[in-house]
Every structure is written in C-alpha cells, then in structure tokens.
C-alpha atoms as a PDB file:
ATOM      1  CA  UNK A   1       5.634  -4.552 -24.350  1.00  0.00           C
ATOM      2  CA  UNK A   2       2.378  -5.439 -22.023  1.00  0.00           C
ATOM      3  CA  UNK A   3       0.039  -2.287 -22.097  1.00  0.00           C
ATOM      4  CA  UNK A   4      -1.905  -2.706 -18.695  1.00  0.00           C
ATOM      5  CA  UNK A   5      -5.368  -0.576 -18.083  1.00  0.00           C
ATOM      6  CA  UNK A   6      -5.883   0.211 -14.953  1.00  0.00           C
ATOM      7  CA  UNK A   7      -9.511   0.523 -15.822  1.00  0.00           C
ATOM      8  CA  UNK A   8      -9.916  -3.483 -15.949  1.00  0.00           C
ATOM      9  CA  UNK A   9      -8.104  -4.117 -13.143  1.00  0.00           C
ATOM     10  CA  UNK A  10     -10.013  -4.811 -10.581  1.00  0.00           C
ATOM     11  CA  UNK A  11     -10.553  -3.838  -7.067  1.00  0.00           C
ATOM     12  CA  UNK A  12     -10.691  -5.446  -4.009  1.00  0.00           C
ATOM     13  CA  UNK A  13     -11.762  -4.952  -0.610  1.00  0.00           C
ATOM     14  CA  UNK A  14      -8.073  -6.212   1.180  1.00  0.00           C
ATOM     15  CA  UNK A  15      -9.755  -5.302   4.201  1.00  0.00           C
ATOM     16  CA  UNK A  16     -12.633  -3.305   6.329  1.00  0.00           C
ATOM     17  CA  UNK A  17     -12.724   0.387   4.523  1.00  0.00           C
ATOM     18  CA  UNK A  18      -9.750  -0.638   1.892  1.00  0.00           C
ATOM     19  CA  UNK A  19     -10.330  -1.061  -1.143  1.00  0.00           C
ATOM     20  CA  UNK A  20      -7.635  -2.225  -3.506  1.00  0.00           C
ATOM     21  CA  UNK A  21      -6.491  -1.893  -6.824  1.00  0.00           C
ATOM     22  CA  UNK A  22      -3.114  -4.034  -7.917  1.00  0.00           C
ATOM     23  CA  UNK A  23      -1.349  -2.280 -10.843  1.00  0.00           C
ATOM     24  CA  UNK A  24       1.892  -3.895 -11.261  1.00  0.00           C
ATOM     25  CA  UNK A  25       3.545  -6.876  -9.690  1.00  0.00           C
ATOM     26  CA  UNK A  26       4.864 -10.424 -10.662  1.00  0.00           C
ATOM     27  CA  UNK A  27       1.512 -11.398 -11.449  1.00  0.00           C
ATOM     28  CA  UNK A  28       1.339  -9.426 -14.862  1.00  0.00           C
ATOM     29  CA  UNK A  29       4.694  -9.381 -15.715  1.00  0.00           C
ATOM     30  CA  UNK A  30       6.718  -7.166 -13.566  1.00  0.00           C
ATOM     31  CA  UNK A  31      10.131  -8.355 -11.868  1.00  0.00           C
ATOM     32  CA  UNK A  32      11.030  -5.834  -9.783  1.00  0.00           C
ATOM     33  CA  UNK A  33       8.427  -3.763  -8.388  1.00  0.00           C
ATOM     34  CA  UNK A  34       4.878  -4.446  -6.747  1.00  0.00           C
ATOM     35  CA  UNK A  35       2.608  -1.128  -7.581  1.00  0.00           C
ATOM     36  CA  UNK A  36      -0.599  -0.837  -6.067  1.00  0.00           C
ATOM     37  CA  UNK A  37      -3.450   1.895  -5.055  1.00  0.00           C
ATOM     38  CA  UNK A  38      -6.121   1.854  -2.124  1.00  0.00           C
ATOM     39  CA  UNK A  39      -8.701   3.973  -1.466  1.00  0.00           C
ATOM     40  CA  UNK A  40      -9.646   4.037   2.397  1.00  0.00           C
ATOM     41  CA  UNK A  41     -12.303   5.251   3.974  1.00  0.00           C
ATOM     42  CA  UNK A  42     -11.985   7.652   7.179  1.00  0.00           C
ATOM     43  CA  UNK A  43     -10.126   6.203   9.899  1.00  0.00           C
ATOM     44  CA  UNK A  44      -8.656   3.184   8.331  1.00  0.00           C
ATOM     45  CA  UNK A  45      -5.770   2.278   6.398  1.00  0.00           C
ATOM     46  CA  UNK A  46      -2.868  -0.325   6.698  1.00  0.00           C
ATOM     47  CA  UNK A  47      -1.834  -1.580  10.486  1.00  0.00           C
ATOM     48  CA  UNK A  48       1.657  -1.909  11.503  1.00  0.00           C
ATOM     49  CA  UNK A  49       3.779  -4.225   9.462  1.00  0.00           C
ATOM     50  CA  UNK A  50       7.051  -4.467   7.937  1.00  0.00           C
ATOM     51  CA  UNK A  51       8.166  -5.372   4.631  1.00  0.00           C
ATOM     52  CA  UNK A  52      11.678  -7.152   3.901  1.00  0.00           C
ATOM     53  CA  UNK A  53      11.949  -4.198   1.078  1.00  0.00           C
ATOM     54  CA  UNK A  54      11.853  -0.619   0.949  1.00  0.00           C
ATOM     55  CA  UNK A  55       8.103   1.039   0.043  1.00  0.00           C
ATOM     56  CA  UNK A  56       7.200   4.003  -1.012  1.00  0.00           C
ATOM     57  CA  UNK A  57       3.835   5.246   0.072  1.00  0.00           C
ATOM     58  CA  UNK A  58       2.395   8.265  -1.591  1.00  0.00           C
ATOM     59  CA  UNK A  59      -0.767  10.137  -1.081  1.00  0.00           C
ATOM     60  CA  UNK A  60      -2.553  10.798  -4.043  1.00  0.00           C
ATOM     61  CA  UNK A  61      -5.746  12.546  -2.399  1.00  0.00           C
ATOM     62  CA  UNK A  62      -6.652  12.992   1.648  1.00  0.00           C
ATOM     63  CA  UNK A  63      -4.883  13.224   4.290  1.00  0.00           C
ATOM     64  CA  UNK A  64      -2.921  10.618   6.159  1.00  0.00           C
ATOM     65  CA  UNK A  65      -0.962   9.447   9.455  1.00  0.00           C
ATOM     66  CA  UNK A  66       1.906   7.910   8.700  1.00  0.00           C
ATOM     67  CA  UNK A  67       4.117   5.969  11.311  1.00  0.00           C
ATOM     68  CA  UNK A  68       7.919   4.562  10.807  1.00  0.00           C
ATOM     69  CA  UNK A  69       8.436   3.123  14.210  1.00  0.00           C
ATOM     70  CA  UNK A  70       7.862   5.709  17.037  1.00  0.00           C
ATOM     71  CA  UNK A  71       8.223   8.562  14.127  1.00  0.00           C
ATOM     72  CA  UNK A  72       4.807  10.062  13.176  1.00  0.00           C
ATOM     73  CA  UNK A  73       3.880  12.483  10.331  1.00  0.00           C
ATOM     74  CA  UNK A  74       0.713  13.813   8.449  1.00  0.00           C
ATOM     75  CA  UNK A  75       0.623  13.448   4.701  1.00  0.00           C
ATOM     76  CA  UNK A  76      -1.518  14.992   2.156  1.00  0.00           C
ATOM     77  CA  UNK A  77      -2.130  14.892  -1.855  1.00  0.00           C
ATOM     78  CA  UNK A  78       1.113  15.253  -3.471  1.00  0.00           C
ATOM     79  CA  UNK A  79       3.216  13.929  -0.478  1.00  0.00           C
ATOM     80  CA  UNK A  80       5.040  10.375  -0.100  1.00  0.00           C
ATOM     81  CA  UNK A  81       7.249   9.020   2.687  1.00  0.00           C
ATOM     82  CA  UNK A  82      10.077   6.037   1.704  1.00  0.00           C
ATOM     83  CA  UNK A  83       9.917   3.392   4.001  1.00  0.00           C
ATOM     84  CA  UNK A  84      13.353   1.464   4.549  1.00  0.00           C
ATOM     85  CA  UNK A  85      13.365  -1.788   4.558  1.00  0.00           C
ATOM     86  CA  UNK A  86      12.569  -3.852   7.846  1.00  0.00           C
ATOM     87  CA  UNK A  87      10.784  -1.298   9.425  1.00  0.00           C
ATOM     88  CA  UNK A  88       7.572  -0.987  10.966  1.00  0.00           C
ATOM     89  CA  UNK A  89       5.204   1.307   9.465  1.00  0.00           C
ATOM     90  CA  UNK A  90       1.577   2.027   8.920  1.00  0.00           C
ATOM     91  CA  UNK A  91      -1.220   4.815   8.046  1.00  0.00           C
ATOM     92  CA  UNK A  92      -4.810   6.107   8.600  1.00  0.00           C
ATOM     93  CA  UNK A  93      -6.698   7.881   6.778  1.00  0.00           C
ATOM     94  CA  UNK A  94      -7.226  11.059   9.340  1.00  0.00           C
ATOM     95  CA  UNK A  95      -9.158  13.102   6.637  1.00  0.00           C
ATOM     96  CA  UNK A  96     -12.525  14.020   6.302  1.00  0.00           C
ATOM     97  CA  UNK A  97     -13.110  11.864   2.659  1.00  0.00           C
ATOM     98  CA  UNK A  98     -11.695   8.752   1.450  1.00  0.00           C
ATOM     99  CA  UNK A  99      -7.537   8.549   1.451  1.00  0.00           C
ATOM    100  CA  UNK A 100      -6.206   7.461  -1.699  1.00  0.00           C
ATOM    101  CA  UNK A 101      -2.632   6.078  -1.756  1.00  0.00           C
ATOM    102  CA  UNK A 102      -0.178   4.772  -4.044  1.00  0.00           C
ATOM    103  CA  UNK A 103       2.389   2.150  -2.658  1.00  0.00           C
ATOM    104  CA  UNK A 104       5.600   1.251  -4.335  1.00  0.00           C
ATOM    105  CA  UNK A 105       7.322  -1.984  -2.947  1.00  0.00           C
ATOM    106  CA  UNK A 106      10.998  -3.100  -4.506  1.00  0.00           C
ATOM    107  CA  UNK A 107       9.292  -6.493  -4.816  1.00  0.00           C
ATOM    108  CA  UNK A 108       7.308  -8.212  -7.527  1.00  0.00           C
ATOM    109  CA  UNK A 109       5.331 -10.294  -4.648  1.00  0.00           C
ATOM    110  CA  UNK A 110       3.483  -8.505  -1.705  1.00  0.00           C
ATOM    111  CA  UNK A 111       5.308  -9.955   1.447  1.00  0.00           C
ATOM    112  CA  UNK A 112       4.215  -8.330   4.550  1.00  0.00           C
ATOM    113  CA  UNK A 113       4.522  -9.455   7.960  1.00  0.00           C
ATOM    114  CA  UNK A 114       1.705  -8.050  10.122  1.00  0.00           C
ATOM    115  CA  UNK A 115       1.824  -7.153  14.257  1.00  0.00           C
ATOM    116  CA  UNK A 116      -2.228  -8.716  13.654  1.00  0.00           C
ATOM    117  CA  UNK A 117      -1.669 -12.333  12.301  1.00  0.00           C
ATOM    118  CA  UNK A 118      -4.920 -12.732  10.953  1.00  0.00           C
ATOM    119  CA  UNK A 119      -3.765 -10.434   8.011  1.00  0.00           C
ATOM    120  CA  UNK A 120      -2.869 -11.953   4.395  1.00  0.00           C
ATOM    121  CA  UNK A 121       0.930 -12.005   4.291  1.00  0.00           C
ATOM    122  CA  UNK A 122       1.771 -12.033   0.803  1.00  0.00           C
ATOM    123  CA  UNK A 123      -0.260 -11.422  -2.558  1.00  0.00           C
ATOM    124  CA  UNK A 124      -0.683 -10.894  -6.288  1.00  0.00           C
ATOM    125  CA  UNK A 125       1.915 -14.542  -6.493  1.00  0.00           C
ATOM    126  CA  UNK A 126       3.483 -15.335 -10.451  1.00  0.00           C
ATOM    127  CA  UNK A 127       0.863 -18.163 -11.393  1.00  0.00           C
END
C-alpha cells in the first residue's frame, strides 16, 4: 500500500490563474485513474478540449461554467458533471473567489487534446 499526502505534493501553475495539484495518476502508482485538483482564479479555468476517456469534474468550492459541447450549466460546491468520453468540454470559474475543482479522468496519463495547440497535451507520464 503507497500512502500519498497531498500536503507534499506539489502545485503547479498549468496555466495563467490555475494552479495545480496532481494527486493520483501513473506517475505514483495508479493504473487506472488520473486524480487531480486546481484552484482557479476568477474568470479562468480549463479551455475546450476533449479527452479520449470519460472525466469527472467536481466543484469542491466556487462557482463554475461548465460546457459539454453546445450544453452549458453552472456548478457550485458539492456539484460534479461526468464528461463522456470524446467530447468537448470546458469551465470558468464565474464566481466571485477562487474555483476549486476536482477532476477524475479513467486514465493513469493526462491526454488532452486542446482547440488552442499551444496547450500541454498530456502529463504526470510513468517515469
């Protein structure tokens, strides 16, 4: 059994206004799942992308706007949305503090492929 703490993991700013914790994926140990948290501040988020896999995205504190394709809906603490697989999606934080999120992907590796291609398509790699 590998006892992660979340309190040494680092964060990371992934990009403008995100910052970003990684709590499980293939990098410590996990074959299944990719488990990670951001904290974003007002009016940004993740753009549209799409993920081979299905993702969960769940508000831990703030508000959100969430998108699936043309489909739009407002999130707050205590509320997730499951993304299906090969769909475009995204979110902003629309609050008035900093959004934090928890995202669940059925993947060990981060694989996203972005509408902006200057983004990072895949992280947290199995050394």
């Amino acid at each position: 059994m590998q006892v992660i703490d979340l309190n040494r993991q680092p964060a990371e700013e992934w990009r403008q206004g995100v910052l970003t914790r990684m709590c499980s994926s293939a990098t410590n140990g996990a074959g299944q799942l990719c488990i990670f948290e951001q904290w974003c501040d007002v009016g940004h988020g993740a753009p549209t992308h799409l993920h081979a896999v299905e993702e969960v995205l769940h508000v831990l504190d703030g508000q959100a706007e969430v998108w699936i394709g043309d489909a739009r809906a407002t999130l707050t603490a205590g509320q997730l949305v499951v993304v299906p697989a090969g769909r475009k999606h995204g979110f902003s934080n629309t609050g008035s503090s900093t959004l934090h999120i928890r995202s669940t992907l059925a993947s060990p590796v981060f694989e996203a492929a972005y509408d902006d291609k200057r983004e990072t398509p895949r992280r947290w790699l199995p050394a």
